[in-house]
PDB file of N, CA and C in Angstrom:
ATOM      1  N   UNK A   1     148.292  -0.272  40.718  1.00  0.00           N
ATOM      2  CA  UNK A   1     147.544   0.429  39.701  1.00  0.00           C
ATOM      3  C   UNK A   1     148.330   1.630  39.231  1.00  0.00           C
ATOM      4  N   UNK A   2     148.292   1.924  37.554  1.00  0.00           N
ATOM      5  CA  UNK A   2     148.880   2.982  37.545  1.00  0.00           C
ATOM      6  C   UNK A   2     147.752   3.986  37.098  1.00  0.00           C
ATOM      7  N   UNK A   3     147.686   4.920  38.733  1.00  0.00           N
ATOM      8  CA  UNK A   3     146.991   5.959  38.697  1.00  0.00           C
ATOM      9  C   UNK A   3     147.311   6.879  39.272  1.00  0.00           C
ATOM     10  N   UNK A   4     147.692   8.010  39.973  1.00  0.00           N
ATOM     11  CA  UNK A   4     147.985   8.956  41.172  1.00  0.00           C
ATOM     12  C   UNK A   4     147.853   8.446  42.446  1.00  0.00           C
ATOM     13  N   UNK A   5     148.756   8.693  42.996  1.00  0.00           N
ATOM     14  CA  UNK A   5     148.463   8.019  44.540  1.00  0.00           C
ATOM     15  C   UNK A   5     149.308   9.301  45.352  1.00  0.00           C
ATOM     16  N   UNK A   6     148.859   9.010  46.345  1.00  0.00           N
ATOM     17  CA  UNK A   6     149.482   9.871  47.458  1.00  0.00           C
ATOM     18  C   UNK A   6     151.102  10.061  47.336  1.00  0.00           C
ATOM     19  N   UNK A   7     151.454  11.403  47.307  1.00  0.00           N
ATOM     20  CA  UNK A   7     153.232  11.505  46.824  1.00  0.00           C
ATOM     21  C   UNK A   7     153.638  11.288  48.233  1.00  0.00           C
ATOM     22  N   UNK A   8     154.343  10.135  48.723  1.00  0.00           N
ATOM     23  CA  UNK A   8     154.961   9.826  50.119  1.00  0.00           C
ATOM     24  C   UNK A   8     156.622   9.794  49.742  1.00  0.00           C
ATOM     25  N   UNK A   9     157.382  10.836  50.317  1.00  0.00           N
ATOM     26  CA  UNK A   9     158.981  10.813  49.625  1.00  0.00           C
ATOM     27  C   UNK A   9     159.264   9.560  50.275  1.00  0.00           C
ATOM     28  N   UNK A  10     160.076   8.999  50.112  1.00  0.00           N
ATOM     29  CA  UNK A  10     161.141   8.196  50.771  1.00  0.00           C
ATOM     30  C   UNK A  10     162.304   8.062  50.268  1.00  0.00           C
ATOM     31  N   UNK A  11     164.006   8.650  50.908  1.00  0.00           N
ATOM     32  CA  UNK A  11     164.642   8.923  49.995  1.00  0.00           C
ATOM     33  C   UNK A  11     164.325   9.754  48.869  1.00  0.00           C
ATOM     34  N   UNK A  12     163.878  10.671  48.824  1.00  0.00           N
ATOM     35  CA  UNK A  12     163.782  11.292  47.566  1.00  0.00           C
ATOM     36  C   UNK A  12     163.266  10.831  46.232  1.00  0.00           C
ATOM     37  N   UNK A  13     162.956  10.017  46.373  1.00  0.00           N
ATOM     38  CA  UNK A  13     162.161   9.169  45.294  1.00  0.00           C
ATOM     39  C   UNK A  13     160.853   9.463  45.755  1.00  0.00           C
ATOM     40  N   UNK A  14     159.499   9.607  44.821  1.00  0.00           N
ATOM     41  CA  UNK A  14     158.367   9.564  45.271  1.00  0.00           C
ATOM     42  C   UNK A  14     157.785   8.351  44.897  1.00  0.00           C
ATOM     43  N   UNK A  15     156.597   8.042  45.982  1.00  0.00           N
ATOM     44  CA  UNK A  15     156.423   6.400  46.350  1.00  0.00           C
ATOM     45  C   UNK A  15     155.242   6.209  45.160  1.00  0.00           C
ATOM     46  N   UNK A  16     154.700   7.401  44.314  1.00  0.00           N
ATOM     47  CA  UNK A  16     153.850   7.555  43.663  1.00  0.00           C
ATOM     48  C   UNK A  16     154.305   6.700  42.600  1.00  0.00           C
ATOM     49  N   UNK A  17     155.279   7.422  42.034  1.00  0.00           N
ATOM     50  CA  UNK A  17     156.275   6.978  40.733  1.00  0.00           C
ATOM     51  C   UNK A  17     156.567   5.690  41.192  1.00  0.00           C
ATOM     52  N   UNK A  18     157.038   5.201  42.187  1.00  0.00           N
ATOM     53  CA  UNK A  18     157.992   3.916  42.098  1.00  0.00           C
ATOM     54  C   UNK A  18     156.243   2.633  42.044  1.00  0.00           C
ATOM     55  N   UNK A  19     155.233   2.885  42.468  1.00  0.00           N
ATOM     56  CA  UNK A  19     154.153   1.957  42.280  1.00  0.00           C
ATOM     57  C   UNK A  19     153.676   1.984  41.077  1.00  0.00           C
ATOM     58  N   UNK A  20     154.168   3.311  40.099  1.00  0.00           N
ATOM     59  CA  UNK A  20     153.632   2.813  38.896  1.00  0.00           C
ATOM     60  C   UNK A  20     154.840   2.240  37.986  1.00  0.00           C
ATOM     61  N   UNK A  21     155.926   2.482  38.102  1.00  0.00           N
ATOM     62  CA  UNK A  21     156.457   1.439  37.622  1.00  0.00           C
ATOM     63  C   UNK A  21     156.739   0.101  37.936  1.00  0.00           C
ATOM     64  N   UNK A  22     156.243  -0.216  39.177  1.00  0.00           N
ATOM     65  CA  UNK A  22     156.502  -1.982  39.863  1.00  0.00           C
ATOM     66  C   UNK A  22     154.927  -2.081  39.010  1.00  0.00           C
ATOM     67  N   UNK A  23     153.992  -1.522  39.117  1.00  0.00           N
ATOM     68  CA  UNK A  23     152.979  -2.042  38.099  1.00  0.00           C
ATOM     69  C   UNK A  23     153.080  -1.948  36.344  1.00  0.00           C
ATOM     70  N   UNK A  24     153.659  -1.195  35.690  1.00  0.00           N
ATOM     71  CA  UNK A  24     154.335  -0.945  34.305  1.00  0.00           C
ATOM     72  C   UNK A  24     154.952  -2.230  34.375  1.00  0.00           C
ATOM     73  N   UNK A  25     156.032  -2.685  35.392  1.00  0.00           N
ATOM     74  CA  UNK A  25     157.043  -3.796  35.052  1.00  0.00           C
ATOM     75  C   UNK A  25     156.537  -4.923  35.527  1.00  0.00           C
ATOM     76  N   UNK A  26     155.116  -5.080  36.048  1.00  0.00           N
ATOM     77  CA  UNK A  26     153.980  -6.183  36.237  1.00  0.00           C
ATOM     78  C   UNK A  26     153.359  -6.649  35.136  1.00  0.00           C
ATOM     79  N   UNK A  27     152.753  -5.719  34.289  1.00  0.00           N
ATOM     80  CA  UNK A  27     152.278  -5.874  33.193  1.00  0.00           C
ATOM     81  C   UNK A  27     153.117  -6.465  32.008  1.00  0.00           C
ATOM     82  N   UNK A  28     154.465  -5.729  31.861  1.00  0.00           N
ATOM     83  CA  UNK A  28     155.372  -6.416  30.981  1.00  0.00           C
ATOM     84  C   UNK A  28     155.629  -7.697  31.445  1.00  0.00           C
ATOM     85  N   UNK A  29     156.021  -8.322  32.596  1.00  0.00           N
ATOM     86  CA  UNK A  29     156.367  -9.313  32.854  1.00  0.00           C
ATOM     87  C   UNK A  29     155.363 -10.047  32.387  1.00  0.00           C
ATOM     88  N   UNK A  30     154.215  -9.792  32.954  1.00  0.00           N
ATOM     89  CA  UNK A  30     152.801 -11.084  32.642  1.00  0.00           C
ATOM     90  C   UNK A  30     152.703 -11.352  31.368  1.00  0.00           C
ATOM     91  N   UNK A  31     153.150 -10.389  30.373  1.00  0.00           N
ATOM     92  CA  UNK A  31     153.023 -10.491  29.052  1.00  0.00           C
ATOM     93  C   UNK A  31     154.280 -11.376  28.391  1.00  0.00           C
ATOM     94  N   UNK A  32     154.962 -11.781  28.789  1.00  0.00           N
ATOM     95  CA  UNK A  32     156.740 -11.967  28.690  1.00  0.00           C
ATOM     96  C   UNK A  32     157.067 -11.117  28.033  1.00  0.00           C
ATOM     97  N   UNK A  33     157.366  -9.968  28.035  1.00  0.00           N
ATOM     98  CA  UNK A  33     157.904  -8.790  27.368  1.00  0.00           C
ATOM     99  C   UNK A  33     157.605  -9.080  26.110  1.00  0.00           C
ATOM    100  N   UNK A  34     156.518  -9.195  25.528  1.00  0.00           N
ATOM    101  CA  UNK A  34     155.965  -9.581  24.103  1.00  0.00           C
ATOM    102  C   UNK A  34     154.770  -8.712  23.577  1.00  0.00           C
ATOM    103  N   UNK A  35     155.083  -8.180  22.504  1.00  0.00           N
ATOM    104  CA  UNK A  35     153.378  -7.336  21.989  1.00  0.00           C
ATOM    105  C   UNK A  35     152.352  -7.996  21.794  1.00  0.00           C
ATOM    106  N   UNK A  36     151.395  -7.497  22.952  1.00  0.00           N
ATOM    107  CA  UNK A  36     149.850  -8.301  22.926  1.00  0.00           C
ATOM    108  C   UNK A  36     149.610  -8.523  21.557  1.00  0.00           C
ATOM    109  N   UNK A  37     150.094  -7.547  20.004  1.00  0.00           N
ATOM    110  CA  UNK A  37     149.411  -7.737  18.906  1.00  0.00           C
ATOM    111  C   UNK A  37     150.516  -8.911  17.991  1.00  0.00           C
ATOM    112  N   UNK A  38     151.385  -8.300  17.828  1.00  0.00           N
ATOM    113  CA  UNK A  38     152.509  -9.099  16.502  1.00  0.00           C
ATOM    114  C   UNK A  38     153.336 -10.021  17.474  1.00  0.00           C
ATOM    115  N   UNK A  39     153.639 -10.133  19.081  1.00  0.00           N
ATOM    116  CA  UNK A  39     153.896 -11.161  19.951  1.00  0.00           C
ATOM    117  C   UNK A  39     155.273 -11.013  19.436  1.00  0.00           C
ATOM    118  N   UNK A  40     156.444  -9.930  19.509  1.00  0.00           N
ATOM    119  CA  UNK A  40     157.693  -9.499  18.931  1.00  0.00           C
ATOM    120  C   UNK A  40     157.709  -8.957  20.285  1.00  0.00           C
ATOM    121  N   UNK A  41     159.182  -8.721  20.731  1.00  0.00           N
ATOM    122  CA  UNK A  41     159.597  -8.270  21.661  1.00  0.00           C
ATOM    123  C   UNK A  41     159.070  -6.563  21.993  1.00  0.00           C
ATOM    124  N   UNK A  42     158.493  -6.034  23.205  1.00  0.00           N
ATOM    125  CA  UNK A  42     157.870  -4.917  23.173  1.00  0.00           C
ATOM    126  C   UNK A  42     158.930  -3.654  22.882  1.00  0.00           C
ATOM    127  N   UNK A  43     160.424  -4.225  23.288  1.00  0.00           N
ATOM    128  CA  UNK A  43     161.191  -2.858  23.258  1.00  0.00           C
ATOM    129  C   UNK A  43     161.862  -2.888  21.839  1.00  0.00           C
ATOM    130  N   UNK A  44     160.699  -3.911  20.523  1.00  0.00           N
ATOM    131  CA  UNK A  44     161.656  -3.856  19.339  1.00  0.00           C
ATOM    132  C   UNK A  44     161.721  -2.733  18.474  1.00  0.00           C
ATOM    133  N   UNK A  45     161.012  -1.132  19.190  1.00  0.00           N
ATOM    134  CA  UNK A  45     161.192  -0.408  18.261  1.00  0.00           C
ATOM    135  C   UNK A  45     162.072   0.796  19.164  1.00  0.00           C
ATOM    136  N   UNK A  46     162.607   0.012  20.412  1.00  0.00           N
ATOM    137  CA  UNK A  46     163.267   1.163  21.598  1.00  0.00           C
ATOM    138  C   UNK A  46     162.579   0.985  22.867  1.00  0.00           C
ATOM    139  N   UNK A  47     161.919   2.015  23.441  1.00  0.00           N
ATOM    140  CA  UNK A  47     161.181   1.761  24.762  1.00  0.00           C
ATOM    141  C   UNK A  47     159.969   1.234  24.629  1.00  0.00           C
ATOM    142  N   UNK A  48     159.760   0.219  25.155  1.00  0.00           N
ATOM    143  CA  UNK A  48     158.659  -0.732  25.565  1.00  0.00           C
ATOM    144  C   UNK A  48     157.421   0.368  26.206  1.00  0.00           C
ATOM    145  N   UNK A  49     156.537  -0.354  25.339  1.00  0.00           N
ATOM    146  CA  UNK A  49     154.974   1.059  25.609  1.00  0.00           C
ATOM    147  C   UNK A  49     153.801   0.286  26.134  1.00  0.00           C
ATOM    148  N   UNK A  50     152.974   0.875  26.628  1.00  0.00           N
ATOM    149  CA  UNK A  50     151.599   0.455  27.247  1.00  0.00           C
ATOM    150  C   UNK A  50     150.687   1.176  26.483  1.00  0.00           C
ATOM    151  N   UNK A  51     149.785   0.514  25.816  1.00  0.00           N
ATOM    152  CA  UNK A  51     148.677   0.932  25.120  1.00  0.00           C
ATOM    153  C   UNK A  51     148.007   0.964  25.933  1.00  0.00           C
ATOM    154  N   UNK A  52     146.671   2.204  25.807  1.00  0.00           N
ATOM    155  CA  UNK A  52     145.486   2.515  26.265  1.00  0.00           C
ATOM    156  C   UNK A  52     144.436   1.792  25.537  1.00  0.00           C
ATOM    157  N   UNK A  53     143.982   0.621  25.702  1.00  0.00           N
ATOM    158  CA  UNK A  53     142.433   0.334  25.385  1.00  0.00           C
ATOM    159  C   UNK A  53     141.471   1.322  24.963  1.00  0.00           C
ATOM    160  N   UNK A  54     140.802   1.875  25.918  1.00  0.00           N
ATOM    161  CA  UNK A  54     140.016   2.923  26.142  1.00  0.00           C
ATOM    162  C   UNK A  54     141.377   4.070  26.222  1.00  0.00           C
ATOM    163  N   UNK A  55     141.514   5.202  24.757  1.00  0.00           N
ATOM    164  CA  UNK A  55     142.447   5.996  25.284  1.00  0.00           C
ATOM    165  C   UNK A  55     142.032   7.121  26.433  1.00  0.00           C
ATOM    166  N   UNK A  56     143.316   7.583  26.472  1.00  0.00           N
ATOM    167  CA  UNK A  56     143.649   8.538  27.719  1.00  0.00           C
ATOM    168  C   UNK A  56     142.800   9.660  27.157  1.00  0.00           C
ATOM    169  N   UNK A  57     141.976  10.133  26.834  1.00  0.00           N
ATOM    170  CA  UNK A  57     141.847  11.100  26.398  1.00  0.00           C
ATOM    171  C   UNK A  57     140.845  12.030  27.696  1.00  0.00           C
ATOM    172  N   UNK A  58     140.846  13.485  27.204  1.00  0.00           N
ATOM    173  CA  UNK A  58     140.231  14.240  28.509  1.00  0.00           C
ATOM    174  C   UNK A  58     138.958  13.763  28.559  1.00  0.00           C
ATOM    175  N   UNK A  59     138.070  13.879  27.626  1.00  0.00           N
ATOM    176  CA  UNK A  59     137.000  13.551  27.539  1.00  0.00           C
ATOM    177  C   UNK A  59     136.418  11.798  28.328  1.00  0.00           C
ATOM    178  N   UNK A  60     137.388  10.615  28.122  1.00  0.00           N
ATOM    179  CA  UNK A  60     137.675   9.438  28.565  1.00  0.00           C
ATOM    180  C   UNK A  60     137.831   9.564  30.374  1.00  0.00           C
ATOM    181  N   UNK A  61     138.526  10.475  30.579  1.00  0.00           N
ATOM    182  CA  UNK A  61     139.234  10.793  31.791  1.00  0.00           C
ATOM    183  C   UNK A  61     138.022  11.513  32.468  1.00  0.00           C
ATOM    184  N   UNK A  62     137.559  12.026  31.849  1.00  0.00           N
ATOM    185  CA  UNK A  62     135.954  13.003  33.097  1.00  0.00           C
ATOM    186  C   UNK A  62     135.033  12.256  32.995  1.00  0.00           C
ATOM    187  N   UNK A  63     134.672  10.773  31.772  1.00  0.00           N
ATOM    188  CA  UNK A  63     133.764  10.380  31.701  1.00  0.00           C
ATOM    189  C   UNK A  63     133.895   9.067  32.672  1.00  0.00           C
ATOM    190  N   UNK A  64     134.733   8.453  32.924  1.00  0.00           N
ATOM    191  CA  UNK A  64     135.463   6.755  33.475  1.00  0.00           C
ATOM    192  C   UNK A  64     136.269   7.508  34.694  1.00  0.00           C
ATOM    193  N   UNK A  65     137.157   8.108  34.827  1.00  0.00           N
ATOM    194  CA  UNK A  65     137.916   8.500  36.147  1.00  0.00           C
ATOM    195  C   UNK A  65     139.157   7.708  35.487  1.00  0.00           C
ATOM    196  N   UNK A  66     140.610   8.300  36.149  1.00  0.00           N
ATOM    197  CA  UNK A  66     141.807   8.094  35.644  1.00  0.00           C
ATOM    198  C   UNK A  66     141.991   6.346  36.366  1.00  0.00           C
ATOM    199  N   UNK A  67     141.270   6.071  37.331  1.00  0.00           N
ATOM    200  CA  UNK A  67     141.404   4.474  38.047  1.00  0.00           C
ATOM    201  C   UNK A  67     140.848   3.232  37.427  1.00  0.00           C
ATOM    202  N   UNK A  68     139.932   3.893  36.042  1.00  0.00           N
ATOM    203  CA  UNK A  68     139.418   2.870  34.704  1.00  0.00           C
ATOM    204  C   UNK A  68     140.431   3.464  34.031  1.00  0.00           C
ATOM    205  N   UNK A  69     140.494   4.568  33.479  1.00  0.00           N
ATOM    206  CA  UNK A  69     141.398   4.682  31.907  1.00  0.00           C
ATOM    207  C   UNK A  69     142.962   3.962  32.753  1.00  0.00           C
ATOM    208  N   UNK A  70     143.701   4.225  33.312  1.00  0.00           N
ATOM    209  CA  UNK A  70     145.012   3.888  34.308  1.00  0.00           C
ATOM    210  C   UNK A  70     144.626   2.537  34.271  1.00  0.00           C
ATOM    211  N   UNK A  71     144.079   1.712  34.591  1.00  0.00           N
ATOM    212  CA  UNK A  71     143.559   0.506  34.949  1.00  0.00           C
ATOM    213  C   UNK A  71     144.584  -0.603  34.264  1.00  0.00           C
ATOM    214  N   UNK A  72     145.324  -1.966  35.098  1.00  0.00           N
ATOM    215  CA  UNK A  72     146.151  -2.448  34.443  1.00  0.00           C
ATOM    216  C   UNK A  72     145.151  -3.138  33.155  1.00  0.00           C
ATOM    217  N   UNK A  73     143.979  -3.924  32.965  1.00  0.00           N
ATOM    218  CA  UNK A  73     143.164  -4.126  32.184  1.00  0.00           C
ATOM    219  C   UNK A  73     143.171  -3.100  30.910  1.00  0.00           C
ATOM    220  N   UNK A  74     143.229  -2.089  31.016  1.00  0.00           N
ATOM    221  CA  UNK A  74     142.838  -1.182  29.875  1.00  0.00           C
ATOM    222  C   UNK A  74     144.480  -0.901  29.521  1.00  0.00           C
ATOM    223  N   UNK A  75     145.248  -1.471  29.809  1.00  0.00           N
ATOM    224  CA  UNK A  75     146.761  -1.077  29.728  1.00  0.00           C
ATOM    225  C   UNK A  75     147.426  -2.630  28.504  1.00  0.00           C
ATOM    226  N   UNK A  76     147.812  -2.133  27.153  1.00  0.00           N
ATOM    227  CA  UNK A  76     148.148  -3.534  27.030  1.00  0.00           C
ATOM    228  C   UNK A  76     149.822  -3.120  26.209  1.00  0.00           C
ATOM    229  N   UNK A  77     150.285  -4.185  26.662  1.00  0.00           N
ATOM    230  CA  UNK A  77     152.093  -4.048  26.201  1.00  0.00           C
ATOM    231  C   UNK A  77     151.543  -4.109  24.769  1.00  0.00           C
ATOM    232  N   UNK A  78     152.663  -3.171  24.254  1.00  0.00           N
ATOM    233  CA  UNK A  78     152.920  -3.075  22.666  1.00  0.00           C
ATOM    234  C   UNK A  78     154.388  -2.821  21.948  1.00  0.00           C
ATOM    235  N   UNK A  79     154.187  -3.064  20.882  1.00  0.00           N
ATOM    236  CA  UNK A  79     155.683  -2.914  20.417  1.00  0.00           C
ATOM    237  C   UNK A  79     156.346  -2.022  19.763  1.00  0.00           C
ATOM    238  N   UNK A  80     155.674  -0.803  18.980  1.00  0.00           N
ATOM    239  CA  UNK A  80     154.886   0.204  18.689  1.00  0.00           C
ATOM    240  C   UNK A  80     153.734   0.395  18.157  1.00  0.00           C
ATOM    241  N   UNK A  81     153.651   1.979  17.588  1.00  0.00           N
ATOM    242  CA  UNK A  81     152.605   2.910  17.223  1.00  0.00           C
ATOM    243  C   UNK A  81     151.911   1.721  16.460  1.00  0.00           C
ATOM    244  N   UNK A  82     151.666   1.214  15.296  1.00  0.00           N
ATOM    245  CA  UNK A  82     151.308   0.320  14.704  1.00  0.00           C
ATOM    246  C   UNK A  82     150.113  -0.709  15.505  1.00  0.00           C
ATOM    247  N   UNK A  83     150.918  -1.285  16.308  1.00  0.00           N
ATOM    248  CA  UNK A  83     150.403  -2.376  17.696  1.00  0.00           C
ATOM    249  C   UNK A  83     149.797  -1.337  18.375  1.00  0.00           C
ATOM    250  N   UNK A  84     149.599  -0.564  18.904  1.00  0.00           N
ATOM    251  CA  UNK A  84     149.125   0.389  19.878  1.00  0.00           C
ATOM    252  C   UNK A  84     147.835   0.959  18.957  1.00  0.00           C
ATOM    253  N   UNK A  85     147.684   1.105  18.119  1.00  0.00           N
ATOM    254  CA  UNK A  85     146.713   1.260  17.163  1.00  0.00           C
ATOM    255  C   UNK A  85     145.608  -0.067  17.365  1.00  0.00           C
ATOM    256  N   UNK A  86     146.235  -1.072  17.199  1.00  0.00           N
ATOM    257  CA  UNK A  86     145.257  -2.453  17.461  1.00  0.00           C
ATOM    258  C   UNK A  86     144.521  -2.934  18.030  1.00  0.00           C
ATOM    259  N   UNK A  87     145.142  -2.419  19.434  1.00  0.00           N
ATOM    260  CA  UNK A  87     144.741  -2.491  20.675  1.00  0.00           C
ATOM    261  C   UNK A  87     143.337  -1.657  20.804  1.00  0.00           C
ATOM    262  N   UNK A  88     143.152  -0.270  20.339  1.00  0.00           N
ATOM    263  CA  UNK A  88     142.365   0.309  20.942  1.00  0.00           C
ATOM    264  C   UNK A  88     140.694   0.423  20.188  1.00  0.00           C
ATOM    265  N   UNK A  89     139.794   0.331  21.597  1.00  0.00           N
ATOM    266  CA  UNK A  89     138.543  -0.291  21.417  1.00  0.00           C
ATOM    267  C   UNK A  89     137.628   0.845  21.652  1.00  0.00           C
ATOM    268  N   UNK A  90     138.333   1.818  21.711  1.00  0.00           N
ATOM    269  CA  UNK A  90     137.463   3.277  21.681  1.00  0.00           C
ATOM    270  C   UNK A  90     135.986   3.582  21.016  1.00  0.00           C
ATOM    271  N   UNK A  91     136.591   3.215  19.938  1.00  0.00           N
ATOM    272  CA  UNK A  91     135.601   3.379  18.718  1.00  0.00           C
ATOM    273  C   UNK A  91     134.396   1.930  18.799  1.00  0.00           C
ATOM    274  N   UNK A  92     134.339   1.432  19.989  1.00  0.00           N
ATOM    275  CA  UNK A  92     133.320   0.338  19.823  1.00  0.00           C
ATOM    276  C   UNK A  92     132.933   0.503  21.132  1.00  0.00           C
ATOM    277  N   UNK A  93     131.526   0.944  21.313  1.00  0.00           N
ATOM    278  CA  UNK A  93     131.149   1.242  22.663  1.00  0.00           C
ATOM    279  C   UNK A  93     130.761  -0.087  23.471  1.00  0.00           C
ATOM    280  N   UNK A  94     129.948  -1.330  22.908  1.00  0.00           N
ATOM    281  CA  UNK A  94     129.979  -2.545  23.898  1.00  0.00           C
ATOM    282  C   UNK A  94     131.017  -2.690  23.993  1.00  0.00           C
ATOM    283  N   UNK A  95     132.123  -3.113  23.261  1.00  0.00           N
ATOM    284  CA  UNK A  95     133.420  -3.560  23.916  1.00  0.00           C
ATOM    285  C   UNK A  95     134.247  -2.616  25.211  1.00  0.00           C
ATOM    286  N   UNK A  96     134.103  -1.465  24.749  1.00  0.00           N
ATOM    287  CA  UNK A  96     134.431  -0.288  25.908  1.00  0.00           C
ATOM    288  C   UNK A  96     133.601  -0.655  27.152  1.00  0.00           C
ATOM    289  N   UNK A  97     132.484  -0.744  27.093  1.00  0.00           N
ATOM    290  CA  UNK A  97     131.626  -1.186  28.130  1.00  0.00           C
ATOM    291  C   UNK A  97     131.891  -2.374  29.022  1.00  0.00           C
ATOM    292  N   UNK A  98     132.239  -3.068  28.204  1.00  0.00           N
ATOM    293  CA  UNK A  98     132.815  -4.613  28.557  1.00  0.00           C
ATOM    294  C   UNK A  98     133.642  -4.587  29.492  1.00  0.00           C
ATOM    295  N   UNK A  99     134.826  -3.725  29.144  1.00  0.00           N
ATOM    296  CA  UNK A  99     135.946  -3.455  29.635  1.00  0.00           C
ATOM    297  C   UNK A  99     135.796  -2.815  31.057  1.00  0.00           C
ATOM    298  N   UNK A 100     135.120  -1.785  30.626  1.00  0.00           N
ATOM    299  CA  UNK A 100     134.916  -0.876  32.233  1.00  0.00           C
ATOM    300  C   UNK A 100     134.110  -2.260  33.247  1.00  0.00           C
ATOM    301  N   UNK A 101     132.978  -2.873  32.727  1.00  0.00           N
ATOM    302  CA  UNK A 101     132.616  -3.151  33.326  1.00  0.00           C
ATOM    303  C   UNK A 101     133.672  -4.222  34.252  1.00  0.00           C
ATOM    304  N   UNK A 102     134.610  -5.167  33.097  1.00  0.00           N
ATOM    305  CA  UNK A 102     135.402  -6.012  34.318  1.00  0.00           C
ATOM    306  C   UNK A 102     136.504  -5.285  34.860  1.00  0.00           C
ATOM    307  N   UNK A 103     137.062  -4.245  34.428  1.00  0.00           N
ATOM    308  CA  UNK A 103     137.820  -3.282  35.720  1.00  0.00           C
ATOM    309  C   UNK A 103     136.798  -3.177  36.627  1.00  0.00           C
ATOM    310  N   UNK A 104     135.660  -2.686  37.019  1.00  0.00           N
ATOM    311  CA  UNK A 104     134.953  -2.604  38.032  1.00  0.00           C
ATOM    312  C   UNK A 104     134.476  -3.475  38.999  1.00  0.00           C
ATOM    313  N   UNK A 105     134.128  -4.764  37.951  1.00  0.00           N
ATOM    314  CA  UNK A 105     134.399  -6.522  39.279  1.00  0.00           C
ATOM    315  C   UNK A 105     135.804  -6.289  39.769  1.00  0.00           C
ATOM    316  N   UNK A 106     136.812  -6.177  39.191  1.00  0.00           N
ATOM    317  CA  UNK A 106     138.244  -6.661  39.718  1.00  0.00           C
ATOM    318  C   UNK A 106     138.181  -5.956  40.465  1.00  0.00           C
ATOM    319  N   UNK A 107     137.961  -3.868  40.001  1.00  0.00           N
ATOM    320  CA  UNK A 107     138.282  -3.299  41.546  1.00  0.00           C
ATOM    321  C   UNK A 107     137.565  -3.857  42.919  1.00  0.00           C
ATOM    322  N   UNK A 108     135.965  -4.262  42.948  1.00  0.00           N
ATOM    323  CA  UNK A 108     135.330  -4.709  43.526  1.00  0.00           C
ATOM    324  C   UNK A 108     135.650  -6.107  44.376  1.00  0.00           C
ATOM    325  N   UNK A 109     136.293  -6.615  43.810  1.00  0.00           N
ATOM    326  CA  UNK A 109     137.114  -7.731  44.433  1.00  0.00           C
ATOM    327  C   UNK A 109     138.491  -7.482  45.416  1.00  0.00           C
ATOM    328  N   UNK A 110     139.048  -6.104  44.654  1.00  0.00           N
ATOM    329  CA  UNK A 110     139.853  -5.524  45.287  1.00  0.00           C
ATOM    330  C   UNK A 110     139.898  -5.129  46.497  1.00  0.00           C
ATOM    331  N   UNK A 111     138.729  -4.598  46.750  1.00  0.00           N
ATOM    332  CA  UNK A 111     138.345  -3.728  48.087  1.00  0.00           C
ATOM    333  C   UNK A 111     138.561  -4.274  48.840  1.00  0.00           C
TER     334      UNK A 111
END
């Protein structure tokens, strides 16, 4: 999940950072490095991005907790700003709802 996790050094690397990018480079893979929207390679405008579904926003973040907004579900590969625009379901509260609700089976399955 990419959310905060416990900073454990190892080597000098923190174990925080390195789980959110083995999950960043989970998500791209599942996608074949392709934009969920125009299905063009994600790094065709430079660095390959993760759209927020539900954005990051503070208000999002005190209302859901950073382990829904972070959530690989609410995370979708894009190719840019454009595509990343497409993606997001903010502005439609059943669908937002929708969403939280199956991050919350999956975490639930998780446990």
């Amino acid at each position: 999940m990419i959310h905060p996790a416990p900073r454990i050094k190892h080597d000098g690397i923190c174990r925080a950072a390195l789980d959110r990018e083995a999950e960043r480079e989970a998500i791209f893979a599942a996608a074949l490095y392709r934009c969920e929207v125009c299905r063009m390679p994600v790094n065709r405008y430079g660095t390959a991005q993760l759209a927020h579904r539900i954005p990051a926003t503070v208000a999002n973040l005190k209302k859901y907790g950073a382990e829904i907004i972070h959530h690989r579900l609410n995370l979708a590969p894009v190719c840019g700003l454009r595509c990343n625009d497409a993606v997001l379901i903010g502005g439609d509260p059943q669908a937002r709802e929708e969403l939280v609700d199956r991050i919350l089976a999956v975490k639930e399955k998780e446990a």
